[in-house]
Protein backbone atom coordinates (compact mmCIF):
# COMPACT_ATOMS: atom_id res chain seq x y z
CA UNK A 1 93.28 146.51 94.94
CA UNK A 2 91.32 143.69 97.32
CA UNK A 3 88.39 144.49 94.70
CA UNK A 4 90.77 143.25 91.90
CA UNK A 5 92.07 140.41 94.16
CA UNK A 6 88.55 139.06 94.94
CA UNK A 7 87.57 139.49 91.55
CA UNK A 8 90.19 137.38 90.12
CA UNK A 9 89.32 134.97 92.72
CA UNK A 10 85.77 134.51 91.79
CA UNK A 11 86.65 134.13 88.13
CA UNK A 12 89.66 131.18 89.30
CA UNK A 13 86.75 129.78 90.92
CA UNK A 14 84.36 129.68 88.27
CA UNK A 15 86.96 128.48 86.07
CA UNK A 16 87.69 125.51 88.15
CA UNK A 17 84.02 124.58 88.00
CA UNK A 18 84.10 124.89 84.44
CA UNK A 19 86.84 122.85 83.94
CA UNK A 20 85.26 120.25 86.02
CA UNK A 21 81.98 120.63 84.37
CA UNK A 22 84.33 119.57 81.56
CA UNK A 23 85.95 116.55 83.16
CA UNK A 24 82.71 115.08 84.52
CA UNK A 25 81.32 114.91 80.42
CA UNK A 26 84.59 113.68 79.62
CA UNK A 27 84.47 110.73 82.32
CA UNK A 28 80.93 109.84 81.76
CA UNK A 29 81.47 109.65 77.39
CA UNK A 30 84.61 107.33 78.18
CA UNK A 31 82.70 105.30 80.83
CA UNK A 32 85.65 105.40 83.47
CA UNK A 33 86.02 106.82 87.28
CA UNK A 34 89.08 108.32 89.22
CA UNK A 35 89.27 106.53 92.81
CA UNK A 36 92.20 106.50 94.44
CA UNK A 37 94.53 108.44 92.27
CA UNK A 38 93.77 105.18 89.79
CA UNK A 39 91.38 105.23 86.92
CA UNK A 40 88.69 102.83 87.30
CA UNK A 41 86.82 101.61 84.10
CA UNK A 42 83.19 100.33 83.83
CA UNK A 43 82.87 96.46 84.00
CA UNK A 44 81.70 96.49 80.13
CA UNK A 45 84.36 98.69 78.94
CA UNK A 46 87.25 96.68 81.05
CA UNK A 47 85.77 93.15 79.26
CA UNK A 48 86.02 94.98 76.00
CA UNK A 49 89.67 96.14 76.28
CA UNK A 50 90.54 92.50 77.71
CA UNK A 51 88.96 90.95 74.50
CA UNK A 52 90.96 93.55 72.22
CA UNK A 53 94.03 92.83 74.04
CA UNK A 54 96.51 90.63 71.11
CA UNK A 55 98.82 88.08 72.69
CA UNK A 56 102.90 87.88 71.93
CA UNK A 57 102.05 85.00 69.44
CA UNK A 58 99.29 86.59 67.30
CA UNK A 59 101.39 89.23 67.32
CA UNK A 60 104.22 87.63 65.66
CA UNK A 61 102.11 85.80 63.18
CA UNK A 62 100.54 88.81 62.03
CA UNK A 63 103.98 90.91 62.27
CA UNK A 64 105.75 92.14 59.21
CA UNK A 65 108.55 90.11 58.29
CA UNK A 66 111.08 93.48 58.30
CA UNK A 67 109.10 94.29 62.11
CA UNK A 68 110.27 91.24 63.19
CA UNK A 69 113.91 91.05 61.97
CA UNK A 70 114.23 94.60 63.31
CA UNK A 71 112.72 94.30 66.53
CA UNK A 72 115.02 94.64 69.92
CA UNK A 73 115.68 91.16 71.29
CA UNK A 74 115.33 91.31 75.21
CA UNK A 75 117.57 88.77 77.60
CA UNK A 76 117.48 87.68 80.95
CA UNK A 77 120.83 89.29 82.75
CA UNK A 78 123.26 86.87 82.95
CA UNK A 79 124.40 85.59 86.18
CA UNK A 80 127.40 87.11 87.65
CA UNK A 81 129.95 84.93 88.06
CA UNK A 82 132.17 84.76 91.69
């Protein structure tokens, strides 16, 4: 039985390392870093996304007509009155 047990336990492990093996490719082909619990992009690729980002008005103007008409309108909450 503990030969079972410790068997299974050396595959978990080198499944784990696998998996990280896996991760570490995966983080170096999208250029980014976990530190803190928080994903941390490369300078380059954070400059990129920043210059891909579209503002509310060229959004608008290059909106659908039907997009816009159909789109939720958002207030303010109104002030409670006392």
């Amino acid at each position: 039985m503990t030969a079972n047990v410790a068997d299974l336990m050396a595959r978990i492990h080198a499944l784990q390392d696998e998996v990280e093996r896996a991760f570490a490719a995966r983080r170096a082909a999208f250029r980014y870093a976990v530190v803190n619990k928080r994903i941390v992009f490369e300078q380059d690729v954070a400059r990129r996304h920043r210059d891909l980002r579209e503002g509310v008005a060229r959004y608008i103007v290059d909106a659908k007509p039907l997009h816009i008409l159909t789109a939720p309108m958002y207030s303010p909450p109104a002030p409670i009155p006392t």
